[in-house]
Structures are given as structure tokens and as C-alpha cells.
N, C-alpha and C. Protein backbone atom coordinates (compact mmCIF):
# COMPACT_ATOMS: atom_id res chain seq x y z
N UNK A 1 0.84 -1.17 0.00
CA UNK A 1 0.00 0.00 0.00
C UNK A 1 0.89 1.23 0.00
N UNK A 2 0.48 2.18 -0.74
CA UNK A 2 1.17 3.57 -0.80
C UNK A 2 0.08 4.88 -0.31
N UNK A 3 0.67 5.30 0.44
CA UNK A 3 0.10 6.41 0.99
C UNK A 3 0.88 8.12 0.39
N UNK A 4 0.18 8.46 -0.16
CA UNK A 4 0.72 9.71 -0.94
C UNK A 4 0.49 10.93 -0.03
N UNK A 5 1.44 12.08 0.72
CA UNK A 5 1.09 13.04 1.36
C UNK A 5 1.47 14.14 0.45
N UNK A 6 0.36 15.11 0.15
CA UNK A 6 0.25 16.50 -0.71
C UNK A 6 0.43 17.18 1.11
N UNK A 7 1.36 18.35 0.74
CA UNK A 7 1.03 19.87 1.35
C UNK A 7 1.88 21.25 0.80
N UNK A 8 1.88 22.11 1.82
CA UNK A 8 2.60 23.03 1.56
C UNK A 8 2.79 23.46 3.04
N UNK A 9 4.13 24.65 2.57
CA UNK A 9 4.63 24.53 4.25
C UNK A 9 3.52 25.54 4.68
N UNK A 10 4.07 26.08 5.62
CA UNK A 10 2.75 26.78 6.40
C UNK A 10 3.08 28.39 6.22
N UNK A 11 2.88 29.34 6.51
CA UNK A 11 3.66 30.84 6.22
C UNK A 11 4.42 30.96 7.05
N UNK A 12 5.38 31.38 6.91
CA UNK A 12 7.05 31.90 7.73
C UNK A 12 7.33 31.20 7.77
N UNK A 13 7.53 29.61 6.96
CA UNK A 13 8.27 28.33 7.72
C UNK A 13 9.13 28.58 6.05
N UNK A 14 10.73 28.43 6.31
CA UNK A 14 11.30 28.63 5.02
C UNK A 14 11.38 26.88 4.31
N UNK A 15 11.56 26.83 3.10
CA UNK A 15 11.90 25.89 2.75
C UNK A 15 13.08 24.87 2.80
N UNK A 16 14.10 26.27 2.90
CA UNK A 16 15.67 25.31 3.55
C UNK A 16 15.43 24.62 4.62
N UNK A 17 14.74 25.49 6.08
CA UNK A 17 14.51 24.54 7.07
C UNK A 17 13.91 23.59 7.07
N UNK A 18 12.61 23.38 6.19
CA UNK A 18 12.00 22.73 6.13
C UNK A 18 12.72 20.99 5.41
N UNK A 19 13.07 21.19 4.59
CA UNK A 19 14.15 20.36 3.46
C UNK A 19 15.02 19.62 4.46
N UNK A 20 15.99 20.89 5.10
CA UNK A 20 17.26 20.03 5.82
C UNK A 20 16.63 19.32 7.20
N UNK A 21 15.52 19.69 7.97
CA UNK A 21 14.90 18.83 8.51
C UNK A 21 14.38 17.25 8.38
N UNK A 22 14.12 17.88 7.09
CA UNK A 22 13.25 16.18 6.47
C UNK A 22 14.56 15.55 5.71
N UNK A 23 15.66 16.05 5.62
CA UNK A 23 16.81 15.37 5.47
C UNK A 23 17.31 14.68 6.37
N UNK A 24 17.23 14.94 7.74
CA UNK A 24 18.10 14.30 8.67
C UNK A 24 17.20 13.94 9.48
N UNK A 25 15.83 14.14 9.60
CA UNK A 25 14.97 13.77 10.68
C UNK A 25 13.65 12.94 10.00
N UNK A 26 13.21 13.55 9.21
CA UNK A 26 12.05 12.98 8.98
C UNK A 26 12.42 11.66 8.16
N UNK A 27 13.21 11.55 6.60
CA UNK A 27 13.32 10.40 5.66
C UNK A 27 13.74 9.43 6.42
N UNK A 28 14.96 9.56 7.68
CA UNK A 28 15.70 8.22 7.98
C UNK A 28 14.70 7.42 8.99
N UNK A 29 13.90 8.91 9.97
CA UNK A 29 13.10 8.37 10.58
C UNK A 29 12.17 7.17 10.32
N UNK A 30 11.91 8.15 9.27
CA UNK A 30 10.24 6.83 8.32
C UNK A 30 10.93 5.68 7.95
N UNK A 31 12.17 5.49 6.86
CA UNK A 31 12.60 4.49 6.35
C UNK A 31 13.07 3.70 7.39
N UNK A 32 13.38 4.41 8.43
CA UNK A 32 13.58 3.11 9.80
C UNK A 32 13.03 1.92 10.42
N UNK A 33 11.76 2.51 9.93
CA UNK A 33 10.73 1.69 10.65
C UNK A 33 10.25 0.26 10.09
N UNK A 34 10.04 -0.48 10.53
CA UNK A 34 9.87 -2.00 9.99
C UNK A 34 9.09 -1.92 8.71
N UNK A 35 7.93 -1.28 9.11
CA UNK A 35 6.58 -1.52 8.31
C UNK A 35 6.21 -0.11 7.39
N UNK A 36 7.65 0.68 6.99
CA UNK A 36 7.85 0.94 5.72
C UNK A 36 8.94 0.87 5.13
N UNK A 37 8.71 0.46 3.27
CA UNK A 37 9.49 -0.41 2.26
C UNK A 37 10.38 0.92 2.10
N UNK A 38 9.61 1.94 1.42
CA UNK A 38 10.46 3.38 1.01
C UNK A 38 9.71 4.18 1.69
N UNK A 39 10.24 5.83 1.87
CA UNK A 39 10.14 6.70 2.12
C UNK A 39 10.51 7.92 1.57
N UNK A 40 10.00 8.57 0.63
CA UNK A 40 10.94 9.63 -0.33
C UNK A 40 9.59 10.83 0.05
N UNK A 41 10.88 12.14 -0.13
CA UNK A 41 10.11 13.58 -0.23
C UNK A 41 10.63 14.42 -1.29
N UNK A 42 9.31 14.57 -1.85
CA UNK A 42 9.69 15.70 -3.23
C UNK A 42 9.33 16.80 -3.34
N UNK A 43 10.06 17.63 -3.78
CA UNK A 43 9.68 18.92 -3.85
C UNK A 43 9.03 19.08 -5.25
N UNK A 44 7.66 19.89 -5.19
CA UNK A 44 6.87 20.04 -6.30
C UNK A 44 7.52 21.37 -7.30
N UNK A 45 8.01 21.29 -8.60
CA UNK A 45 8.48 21.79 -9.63
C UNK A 45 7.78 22.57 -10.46
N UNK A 46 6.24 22.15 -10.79
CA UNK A 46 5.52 22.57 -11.54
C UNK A 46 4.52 21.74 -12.07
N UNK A 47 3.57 22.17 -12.39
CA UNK A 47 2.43 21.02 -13.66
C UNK A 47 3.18 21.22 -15.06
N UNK A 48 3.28 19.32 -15.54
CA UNK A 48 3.42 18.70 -16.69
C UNK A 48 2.61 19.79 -17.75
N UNK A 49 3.29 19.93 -18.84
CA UNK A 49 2.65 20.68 -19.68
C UNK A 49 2.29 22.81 -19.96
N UNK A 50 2.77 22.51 -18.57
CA UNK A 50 2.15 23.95 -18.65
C UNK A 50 3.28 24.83 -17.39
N UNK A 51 3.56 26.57 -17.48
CA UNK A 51 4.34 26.98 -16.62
C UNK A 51 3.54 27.18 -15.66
N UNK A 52 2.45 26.86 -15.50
CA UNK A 52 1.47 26.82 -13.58
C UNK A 52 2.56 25.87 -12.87
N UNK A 53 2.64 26.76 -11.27
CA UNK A 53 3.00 26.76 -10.46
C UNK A 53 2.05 24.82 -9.90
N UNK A 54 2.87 24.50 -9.26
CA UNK A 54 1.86 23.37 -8.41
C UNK A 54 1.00 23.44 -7.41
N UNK A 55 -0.10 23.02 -7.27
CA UNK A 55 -0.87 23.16 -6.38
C UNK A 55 -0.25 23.18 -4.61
N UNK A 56 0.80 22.12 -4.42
CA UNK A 56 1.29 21.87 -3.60
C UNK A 56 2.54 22.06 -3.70
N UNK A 57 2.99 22.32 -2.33
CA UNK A 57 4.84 22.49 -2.57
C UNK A 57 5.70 21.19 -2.79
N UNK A 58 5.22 20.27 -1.70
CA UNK A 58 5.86 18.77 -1.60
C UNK A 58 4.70 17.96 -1.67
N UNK A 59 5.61 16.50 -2.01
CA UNK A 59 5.10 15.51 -2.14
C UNK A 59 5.79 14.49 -1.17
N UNK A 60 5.61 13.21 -0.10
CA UNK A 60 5.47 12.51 0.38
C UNK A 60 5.21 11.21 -0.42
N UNK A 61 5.85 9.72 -0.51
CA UNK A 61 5.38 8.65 -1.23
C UNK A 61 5.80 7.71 -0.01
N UNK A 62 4.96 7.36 0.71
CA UNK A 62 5.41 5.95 1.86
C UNK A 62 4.77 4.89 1.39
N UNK A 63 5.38 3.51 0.91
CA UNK A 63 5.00 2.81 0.65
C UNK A 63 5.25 1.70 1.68
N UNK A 64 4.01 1.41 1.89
CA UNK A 64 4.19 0.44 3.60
C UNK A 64 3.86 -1.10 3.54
N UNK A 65 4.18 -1.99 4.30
CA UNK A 65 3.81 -3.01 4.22
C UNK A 65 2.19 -3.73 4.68
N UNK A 66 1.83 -2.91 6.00
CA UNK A 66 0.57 -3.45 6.08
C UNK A 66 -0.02 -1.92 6.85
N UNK A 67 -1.43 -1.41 7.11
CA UNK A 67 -1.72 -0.41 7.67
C UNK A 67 -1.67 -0.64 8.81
N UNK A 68 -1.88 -1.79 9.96
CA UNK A 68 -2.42 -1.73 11.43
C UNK A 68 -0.60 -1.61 12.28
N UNK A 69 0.51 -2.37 11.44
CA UNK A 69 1.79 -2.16 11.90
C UNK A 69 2.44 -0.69 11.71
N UNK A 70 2.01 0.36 10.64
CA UNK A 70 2.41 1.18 10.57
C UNK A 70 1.73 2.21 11.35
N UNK A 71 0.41 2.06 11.37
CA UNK A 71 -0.29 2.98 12.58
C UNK A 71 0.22 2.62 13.88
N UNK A 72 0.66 1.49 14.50
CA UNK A 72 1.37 1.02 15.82
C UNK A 72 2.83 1.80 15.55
N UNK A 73 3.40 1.77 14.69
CA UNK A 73 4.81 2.32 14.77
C UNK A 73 4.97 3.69 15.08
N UNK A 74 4.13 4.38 13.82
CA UNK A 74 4.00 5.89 14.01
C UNK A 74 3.05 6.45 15.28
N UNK A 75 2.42 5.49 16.03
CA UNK A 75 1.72 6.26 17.31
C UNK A 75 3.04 5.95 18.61
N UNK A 76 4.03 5.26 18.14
CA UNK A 76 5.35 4.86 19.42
C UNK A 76 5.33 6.30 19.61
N UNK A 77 5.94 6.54 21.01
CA UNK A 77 6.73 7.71 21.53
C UNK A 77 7.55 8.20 20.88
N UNK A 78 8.37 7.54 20.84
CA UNK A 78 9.47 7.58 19.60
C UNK A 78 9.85 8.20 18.27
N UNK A 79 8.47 7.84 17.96
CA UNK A 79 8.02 8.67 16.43
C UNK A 79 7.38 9.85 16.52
N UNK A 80 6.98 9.92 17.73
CA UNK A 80 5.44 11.29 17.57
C UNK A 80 6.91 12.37 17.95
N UNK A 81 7.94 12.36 18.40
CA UNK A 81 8.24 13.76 18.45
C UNK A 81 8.66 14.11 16.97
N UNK A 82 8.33 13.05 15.90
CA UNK A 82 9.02 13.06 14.64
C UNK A 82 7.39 14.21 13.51
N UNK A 83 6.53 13.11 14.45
CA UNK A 83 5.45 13.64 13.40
C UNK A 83 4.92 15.20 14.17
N UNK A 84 5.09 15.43 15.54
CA UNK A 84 5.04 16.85 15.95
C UNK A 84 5.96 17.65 14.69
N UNK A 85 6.92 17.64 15.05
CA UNK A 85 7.51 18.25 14.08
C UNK A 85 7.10 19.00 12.51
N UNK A 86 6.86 17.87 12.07
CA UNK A 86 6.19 17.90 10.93
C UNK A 86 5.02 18.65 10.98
N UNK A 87 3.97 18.34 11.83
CA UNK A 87 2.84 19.30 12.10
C UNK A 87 3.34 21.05 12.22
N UNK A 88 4.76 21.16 12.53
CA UNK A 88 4.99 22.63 12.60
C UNK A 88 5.08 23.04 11.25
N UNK A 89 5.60 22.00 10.41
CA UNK A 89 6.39 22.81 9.31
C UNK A 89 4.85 22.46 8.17
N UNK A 90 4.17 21.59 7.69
CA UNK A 90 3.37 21.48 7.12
C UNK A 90 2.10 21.99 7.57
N UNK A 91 1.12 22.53 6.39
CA UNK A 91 0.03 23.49 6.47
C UNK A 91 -1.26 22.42 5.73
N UNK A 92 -1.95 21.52 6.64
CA UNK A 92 -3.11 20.85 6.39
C UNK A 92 -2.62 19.97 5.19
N UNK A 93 -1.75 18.72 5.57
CA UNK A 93 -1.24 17.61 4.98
C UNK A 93 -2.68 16.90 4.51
N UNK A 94 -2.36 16.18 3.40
CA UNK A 94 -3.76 15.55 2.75
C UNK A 94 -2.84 13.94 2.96
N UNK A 95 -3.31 13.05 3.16
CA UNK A 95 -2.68 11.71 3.12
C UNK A 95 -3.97 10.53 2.48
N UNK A 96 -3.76 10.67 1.23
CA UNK A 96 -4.07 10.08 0.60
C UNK A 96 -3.78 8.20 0.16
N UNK A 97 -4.63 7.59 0.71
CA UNK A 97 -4.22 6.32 1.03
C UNK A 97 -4.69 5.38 -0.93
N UNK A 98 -4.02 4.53 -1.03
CA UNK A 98 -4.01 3.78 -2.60
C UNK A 98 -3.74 2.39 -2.36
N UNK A 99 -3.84 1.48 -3.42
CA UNK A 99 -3.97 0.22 -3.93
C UNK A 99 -3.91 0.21 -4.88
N UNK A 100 -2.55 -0.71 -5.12
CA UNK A 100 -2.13 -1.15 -6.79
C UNK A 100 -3.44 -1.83 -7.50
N UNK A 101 -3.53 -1.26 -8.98
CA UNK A 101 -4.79 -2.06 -9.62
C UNK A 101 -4.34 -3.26 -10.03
């Protein structure tokens, strides 16, 4: 299962901080964890086709092994000072949950 997170940062939060954070705290964090495969964050470039700006700044792709182990992982102590964090720097995260057809 892949869970896709759309946002944007929030106002006054810069993007360097935001970036070198999820460089050293957030990616190794997630990819640490048992019960996810990958963990990647992208920064949004633009819409295909056209010079419009993206709706969103970043993109999020966690692709996990099962949902009830990864909701146990990410509610550990451990992790929540990871996902606090994140709540500072992101502005109403969408987490969009999927299934390969």
C-alpha cells in the first residue's frame, strides 16, 4: 500500500529549514521503521505541460507493508516527536491512502 502526502509549508516556515529537517529527521526516521518499504520527499516543480505553479509544494510517497503495523509504529513515543515536528512545518497535509490495480 502507498500512501501519498500532498502539502505546503505553512507561512514563515522557510523551505531550507523545512528540506534540511526532512533530510536528517524525517526520511531516515520513516525508512527506519519496519513496516515501511520506502520513504521519499519531493519537492513540487511545476504542472506537466504547462508553466502553472503546483498546487502543492511537496510531495510525500510511503509505501508500507501493512496499515495496522504502521499505525502502531507511528503512534510509538518515539516517532510522535518526529510527526510533531512535521505538524509545525506542514500546512493541512492531505494523506491520501491507494492500492495497486
Amino acid at each position: 500500500m502507498k500512501i501519498i502526502v500532498l502539502f505546503n509549508l505553512k507561512p514563515g516556515v522557510s523551505a531550507q529549514e523545512y528540506e534540511a529537517w526532512a533530510r536528517e529527521f524525517d526520511i531516515p526516521g520513516a525508512n527506519g521503521l519496519d513496516s515501511v518499504e520506502s520513504f521519499t520527499v519531493h519537492r513540487a516543480t511545476g504542472l506537466f505541460g504547462s508553466d502553472a505553479p503546483s498546487p502543492y509544494d511537496y510531495i510525500e510517497l510511503l509505501d508500507i507493508t501493512e496499515m495496522d503495523p504502521f499505525v502502531a509504529e507511528v503512534s510509538a513515543e518515539a516517532f510522535q516527536a518526529i510527526a510533531a515536528r512535521f505538524a509545525d512545518f506542514a500546512d493541512n497535509p492531505q494523506f491520501i491512502l491507494t492500492e495497486a490495480l
